[in-house]
Protein backbone atom coordinates (compact mmCIF):
# COMPACT_ATOMS: atom_id res chain seq x y z
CA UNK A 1 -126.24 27.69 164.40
CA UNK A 2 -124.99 31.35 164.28
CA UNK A 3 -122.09 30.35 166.20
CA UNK A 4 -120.57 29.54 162.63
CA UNK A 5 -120.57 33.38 161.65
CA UNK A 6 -118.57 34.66 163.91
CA UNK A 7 -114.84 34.97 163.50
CA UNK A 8 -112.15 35.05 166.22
CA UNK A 9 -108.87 36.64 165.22
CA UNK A 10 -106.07 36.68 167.52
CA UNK A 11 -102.19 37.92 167.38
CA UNK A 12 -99.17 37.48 169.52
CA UNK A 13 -95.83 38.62 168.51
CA UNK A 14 -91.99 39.65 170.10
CA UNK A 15 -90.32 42.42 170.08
CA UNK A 16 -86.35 42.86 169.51
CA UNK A 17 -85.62 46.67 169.21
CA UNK A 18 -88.02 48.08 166.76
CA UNK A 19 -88.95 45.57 164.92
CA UNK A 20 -91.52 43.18 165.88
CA UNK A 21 -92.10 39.74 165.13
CA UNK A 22 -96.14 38.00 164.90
CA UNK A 23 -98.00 35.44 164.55
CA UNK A 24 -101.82 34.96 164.00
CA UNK A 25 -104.17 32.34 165.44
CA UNK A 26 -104.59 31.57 161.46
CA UNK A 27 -101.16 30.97 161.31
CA UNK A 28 -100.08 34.00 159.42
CA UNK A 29 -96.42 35.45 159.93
CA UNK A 30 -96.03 39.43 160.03
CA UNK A 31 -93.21 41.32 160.84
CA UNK A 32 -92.93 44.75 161.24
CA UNK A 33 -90.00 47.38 161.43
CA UNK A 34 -89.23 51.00 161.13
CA UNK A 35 -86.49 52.99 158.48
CA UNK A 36 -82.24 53.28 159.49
CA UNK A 37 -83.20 56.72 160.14
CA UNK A 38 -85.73 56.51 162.81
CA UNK A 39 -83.80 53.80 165.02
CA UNK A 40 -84.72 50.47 162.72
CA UNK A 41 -83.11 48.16 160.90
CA UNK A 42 -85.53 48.39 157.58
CA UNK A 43 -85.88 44.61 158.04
CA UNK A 44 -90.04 44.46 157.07
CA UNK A 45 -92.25 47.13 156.62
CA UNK A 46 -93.52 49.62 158.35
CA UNK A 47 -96.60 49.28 161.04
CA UNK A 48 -98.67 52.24 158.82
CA UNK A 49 -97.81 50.21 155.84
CA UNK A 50 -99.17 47.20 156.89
CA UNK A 51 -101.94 49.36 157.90
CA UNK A 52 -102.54 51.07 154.72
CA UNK A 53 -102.53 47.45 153.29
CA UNK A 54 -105.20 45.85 155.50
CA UNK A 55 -107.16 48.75 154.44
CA UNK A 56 -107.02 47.65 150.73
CA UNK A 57 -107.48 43.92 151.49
CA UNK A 58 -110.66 44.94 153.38
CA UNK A 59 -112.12 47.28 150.86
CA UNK A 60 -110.95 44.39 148.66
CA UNK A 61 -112.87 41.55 150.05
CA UNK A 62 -115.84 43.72 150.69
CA UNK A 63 -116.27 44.86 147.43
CA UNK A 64 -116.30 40.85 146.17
CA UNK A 65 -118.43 39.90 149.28
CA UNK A 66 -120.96 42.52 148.22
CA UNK A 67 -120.80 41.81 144.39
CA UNK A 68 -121.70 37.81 145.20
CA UNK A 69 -124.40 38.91 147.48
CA UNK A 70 -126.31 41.21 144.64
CA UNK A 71 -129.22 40.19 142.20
CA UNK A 72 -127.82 40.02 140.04
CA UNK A 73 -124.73 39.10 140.93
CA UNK A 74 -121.59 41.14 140.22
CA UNK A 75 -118.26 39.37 139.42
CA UNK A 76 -115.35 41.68 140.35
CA UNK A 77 -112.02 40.38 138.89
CA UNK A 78 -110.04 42.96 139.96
CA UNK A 79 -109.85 46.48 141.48
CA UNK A 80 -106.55 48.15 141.05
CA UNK A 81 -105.60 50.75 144.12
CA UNK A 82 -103.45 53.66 142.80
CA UNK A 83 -101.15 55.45 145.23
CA UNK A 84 -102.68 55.09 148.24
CA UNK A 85 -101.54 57.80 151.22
């Protein structure tokens, strides 16, 4: 049944000035806000930090996906992610 590999992500969230306030379909809380000095409260981070950090988490969990996958198969423990911009 290939209806079990595909994945259905979903978010919702509020927003009160500029921060906002989400939820996933997974059940996941983010929160996002911007600096004092453009308008924010500095409450959470960011939306490009968040961003920046799904990017890592991705590259992440590809990497392992990949490494299980291979003949033979590769264990990655860790990969370390050095001043990302």
């Amino acid at each position: 049944n290939d209806s079990n590999h595909y994945k259905h992500y979903s978010i919702s969230g509020t927003g009160k000035r500029s921060a906002v306030h989400m939820k996933t379909n997974t059940g996941h809380i983010l929160q996002t806000d911007v600096p004092k000095k453009m308008g924010g409260d500095d409450s959470a981070p960011q939306p490009v930090e968040l961003l920046l950090a799904a990017l890592l988490g991705c590259t992440q969990a590809t990497a392992v996906y990949v490494g299980r996958n291979m003949n033979p198969r590769l264990i990655i423990d860790r990969i370390e992610f050095d001043n990302m911009e």
